[in-house]
Structure formats: C-alpha cells, structure tokens
PDB file of N, CA and C in Angstrom:
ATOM      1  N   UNK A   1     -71.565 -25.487   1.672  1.00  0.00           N
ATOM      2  CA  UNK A   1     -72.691 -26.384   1.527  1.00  0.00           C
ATOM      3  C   UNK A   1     -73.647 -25.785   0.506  1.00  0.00           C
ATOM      4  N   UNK A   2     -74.401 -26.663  -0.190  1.00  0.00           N
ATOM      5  CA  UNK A   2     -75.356 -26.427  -1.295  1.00  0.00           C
ATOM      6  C   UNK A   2     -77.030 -26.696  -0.728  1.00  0.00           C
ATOM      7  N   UNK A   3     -77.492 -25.555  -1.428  1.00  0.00           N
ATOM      8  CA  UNK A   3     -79.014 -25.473  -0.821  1.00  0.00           C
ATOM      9  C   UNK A   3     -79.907 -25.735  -1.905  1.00  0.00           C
ATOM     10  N   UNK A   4     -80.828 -26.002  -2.240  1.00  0.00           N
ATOM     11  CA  UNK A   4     -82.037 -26.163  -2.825  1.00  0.00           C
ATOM     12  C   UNK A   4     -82.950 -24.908  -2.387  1.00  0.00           C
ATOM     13  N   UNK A   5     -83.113 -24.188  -3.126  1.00  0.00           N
ATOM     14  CA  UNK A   5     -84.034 -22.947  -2.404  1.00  0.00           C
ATOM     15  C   UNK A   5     -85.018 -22.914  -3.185  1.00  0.00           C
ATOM     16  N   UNK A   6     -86.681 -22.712  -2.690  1.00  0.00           N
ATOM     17  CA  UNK A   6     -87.818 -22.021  -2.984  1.00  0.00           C
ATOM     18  C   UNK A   6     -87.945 -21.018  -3.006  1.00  0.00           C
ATOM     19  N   UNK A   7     -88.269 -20.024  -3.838  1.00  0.00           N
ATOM     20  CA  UNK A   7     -88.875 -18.918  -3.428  1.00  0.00           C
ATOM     21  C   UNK A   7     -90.248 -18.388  -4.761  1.00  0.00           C
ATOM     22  N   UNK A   8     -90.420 -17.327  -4.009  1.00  0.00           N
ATOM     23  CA  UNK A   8     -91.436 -16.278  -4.736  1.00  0.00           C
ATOM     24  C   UNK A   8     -90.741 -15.024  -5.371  1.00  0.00           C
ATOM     25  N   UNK A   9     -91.056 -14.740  -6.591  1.00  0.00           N
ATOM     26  CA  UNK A   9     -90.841 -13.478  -6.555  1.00  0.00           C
ATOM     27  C   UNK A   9     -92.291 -12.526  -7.524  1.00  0.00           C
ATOM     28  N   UNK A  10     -92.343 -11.275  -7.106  1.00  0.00           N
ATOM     29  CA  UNK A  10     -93.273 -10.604  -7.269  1.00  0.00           C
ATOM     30  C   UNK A  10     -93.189  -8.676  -7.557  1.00  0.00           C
ATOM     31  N   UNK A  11     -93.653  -8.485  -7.988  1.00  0.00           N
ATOM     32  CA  UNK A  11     -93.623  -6.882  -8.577  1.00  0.00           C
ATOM     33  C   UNK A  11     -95.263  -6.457  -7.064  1.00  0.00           C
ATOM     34  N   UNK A  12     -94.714  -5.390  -6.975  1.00  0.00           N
ATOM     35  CA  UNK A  12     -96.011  -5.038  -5.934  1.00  0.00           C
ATOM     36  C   UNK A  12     -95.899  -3.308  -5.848  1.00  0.00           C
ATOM     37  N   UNK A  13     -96.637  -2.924  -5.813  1.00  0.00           N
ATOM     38  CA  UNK A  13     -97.000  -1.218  -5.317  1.00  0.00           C
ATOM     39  C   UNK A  13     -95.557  -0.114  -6.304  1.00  0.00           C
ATOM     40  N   UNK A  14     -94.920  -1.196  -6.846  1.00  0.00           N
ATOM     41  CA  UNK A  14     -93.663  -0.468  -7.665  1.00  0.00           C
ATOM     42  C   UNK A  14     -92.502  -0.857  -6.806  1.00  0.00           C
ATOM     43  N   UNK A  15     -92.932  -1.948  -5.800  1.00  0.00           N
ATOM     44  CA  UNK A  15     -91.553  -2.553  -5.668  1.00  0.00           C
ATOM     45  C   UNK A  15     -91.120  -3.926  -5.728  1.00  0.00           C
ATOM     46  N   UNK A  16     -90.093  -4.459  -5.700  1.00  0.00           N
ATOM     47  CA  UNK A  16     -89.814  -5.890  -6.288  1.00  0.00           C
ATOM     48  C   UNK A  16     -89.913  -6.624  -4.714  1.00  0.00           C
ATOM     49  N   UNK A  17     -90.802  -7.451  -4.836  1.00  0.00           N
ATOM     50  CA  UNK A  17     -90.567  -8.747  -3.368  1.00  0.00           C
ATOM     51  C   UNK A  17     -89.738  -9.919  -4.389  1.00  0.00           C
ATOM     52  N   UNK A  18     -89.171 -10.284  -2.827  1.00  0.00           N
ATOM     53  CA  UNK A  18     -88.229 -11.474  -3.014  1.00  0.00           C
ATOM     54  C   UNK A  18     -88.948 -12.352  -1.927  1.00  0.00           C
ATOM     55  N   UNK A  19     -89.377 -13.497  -1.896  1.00  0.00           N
ATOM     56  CA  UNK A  19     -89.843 -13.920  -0.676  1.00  0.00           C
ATOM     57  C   UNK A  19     -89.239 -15.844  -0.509  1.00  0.00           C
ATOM     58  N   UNK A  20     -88.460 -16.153   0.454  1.00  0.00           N
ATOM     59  CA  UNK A  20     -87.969 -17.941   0.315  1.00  0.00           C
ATOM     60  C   UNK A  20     -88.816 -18.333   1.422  1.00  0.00           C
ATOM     61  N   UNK A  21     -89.543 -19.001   0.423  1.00  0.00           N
ATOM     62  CA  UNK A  21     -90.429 -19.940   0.893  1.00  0.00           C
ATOM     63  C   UNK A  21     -89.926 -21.206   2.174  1.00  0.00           C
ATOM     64  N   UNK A  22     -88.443 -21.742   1.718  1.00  0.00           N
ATOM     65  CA  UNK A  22     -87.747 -23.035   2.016  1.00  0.00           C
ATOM     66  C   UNK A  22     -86.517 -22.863   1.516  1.00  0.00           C
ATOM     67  N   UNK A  23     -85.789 -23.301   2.035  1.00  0.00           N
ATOM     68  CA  UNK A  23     -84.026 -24.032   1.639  1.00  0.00           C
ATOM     69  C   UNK A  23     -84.179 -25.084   2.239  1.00  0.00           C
ATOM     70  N   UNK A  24     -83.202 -26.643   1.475  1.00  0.00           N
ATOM     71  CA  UNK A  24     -83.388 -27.535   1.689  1.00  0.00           C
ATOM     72  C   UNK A  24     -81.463 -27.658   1.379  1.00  0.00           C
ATOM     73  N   UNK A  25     -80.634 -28.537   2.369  1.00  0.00           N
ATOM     74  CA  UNK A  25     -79.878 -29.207   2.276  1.00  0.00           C
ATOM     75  C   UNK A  25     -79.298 -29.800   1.657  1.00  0.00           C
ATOM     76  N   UNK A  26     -78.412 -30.021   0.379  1.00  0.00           N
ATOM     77  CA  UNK A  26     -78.347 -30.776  -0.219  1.00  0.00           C
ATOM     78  C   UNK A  26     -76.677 -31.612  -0.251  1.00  0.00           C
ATOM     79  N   UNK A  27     -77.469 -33.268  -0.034  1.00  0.00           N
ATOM     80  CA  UNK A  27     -76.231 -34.009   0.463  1.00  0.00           C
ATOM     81  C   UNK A  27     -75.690 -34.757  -0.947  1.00  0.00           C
ATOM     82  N   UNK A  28     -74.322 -35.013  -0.759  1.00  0.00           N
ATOM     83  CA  UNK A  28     -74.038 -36.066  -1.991  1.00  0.00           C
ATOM     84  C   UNK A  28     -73.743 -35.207  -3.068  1.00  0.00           C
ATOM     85  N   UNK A  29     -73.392 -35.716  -3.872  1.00  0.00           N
ATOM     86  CA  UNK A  29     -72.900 -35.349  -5.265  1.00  0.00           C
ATOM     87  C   UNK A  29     -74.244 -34.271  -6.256  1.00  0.00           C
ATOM     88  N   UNK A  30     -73.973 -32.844  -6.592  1.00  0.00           N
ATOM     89  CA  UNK A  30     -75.114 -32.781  -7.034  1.00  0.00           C
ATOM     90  C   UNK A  30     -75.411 -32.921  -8.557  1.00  0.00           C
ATOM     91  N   UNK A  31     -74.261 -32.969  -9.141  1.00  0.00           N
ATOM     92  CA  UNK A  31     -74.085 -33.819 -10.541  1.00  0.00           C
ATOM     93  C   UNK A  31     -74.298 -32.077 -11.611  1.00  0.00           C
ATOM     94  N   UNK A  32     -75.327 -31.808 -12.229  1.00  0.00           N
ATOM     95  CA  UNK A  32     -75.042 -30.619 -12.927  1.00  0.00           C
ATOM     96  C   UNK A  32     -76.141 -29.979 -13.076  1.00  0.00           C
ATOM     97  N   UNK A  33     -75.614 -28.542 -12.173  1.00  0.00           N
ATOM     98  CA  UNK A  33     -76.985 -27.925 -11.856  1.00  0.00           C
ATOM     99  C   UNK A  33     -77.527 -26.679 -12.243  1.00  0.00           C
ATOM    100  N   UNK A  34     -78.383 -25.810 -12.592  1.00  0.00           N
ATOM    101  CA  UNK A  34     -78.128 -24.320 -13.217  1.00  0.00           C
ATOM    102  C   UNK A  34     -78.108 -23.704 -12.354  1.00  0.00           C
ATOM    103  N   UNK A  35     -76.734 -22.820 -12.539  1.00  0.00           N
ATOM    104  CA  UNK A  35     -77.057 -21.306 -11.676  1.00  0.00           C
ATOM    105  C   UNK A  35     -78.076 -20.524 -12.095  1.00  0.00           C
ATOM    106  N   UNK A  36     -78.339 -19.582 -11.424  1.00  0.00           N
ATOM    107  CA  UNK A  36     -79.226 -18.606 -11.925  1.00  0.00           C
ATOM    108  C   UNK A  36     -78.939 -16.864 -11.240  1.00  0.00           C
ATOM    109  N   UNK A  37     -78.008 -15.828 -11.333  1.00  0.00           N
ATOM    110  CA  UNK A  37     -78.077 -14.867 -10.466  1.00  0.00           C
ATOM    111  C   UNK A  37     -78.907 -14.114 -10.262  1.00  0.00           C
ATOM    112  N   UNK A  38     -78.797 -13.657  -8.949  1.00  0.00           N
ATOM    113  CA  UNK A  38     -80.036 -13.498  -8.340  1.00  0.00           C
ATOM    114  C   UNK A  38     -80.429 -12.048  -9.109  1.00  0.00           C
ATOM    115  N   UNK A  39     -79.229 -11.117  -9.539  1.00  0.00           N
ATOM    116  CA  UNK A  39     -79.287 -10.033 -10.168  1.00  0.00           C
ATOM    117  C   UNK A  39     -80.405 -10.155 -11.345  1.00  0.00           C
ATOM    118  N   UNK A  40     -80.765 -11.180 -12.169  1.00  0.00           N
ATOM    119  CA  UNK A  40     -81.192 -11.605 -13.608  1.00  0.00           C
ATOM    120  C   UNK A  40     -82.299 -12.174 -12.958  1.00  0.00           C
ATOM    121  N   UNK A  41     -82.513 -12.814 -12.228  1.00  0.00           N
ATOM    122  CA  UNK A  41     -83.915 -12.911 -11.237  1.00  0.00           C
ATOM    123  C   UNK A  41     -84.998 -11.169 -11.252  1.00  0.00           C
ATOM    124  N   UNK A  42     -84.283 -10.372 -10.693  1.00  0.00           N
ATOM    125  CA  UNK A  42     -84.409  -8.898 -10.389  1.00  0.00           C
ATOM    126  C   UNK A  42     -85.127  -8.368 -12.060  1.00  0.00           C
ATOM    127  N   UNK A  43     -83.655  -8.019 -12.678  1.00  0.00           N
ATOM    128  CA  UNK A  43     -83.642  -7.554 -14.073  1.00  0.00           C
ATOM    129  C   UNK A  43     -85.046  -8.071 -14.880  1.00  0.00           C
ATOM    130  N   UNK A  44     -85.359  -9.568 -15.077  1.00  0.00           N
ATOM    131  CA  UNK A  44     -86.378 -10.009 -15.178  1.00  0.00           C
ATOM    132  C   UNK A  44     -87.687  -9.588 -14.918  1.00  0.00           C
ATOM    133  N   UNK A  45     -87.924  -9.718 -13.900  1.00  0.00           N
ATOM    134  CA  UNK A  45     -89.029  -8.791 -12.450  1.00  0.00           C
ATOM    135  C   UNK A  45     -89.170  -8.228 -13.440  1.00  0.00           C
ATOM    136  N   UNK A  46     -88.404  -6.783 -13.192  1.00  0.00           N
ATOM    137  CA  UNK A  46     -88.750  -5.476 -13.497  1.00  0.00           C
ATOM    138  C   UNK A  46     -88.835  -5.315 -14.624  1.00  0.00           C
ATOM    139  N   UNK A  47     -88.365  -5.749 -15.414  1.00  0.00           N
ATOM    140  CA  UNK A  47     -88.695  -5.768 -17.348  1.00  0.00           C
ATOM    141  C   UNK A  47     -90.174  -6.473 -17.608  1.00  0.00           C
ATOM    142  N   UNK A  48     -90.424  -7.254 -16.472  1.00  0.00           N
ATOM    143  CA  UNK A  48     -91.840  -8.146 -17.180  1.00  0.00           C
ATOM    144  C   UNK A  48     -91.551  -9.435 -17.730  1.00  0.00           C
ATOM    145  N   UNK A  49     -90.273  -9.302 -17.714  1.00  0.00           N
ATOM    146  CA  UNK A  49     -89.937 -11.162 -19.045  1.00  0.00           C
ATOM    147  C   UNK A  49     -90.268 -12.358 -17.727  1.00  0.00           C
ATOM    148  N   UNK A  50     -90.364 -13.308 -18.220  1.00  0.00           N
ATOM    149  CA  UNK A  50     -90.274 -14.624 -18.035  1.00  0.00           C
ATOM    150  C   UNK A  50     -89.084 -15.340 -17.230  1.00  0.00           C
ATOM    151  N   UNK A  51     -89.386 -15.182 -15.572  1.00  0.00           N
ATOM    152  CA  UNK A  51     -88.193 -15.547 -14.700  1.00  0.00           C
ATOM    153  C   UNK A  51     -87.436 -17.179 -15.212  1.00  0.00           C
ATOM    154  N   UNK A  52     -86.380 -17.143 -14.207  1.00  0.00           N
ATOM    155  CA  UNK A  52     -85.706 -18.629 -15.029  1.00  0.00           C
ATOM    156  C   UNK A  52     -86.175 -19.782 -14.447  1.00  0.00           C
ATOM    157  N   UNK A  53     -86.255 -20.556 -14.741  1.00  0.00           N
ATOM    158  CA  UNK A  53     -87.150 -21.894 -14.667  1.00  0.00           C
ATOM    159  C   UNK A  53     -86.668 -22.645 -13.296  1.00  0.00           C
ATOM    160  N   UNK A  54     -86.695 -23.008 -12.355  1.00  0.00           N
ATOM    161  CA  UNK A  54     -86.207 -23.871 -11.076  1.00  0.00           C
ATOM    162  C   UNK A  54     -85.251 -25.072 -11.852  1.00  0.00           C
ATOM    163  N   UNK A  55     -84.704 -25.266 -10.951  1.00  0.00           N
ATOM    164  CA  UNK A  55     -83.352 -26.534 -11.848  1.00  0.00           C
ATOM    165  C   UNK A  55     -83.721 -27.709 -11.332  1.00  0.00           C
ATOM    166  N   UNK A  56     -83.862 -28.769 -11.611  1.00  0.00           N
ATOM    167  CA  UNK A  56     -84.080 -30.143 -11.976  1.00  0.00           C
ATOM    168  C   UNK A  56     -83.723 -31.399 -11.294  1.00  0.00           C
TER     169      UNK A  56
END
C-alpha cells in the first residue's frame, strides 16, 4: 500500500530530527509520483541545501 506522508525535518543541537507529522492512505491509481530517498532527505539536512519539494 501507498502512503502520502508529512513530515518535518530539522538540524538541532548537531543532530538531524526527522519528525511525521501524518501518513495518509492512498486509494486508486496514483498515476506519476516522485520518489524521494530518505537518505538525500538526510544528505541535504546536513549539507544545508534545499530539501526536495513534496510531490503533487
């Protein structure tokens, strides 16, 4: 099954939070969606760049 997930993420005291807000269910066809790994989520964080955008 496919989820829709919220979350937060955040740099704090020198360590990385991950925090999910929500997962949501998702029924039916989901037609074409971006992955994003969660690793490059992280990598991101900690470099300072610009996390990946929520999918659509």
């Amino acid at each position: 099954m496919y989820y829709q997930v919220v979350y937060r993420t955040w740099k704090e005291r020198g360590k990385m939070r991950f925090h999910i807000e929500s997962a949501y269910p998702l029924e039916g066809k989901l037609g074409k969606v971006k992955k994003v790994n969660f690793w490059v989520i992280c990598y991101n964080l900690l470099k300072g760049k610009n996390l990946p955008k929520p999918a659509r």
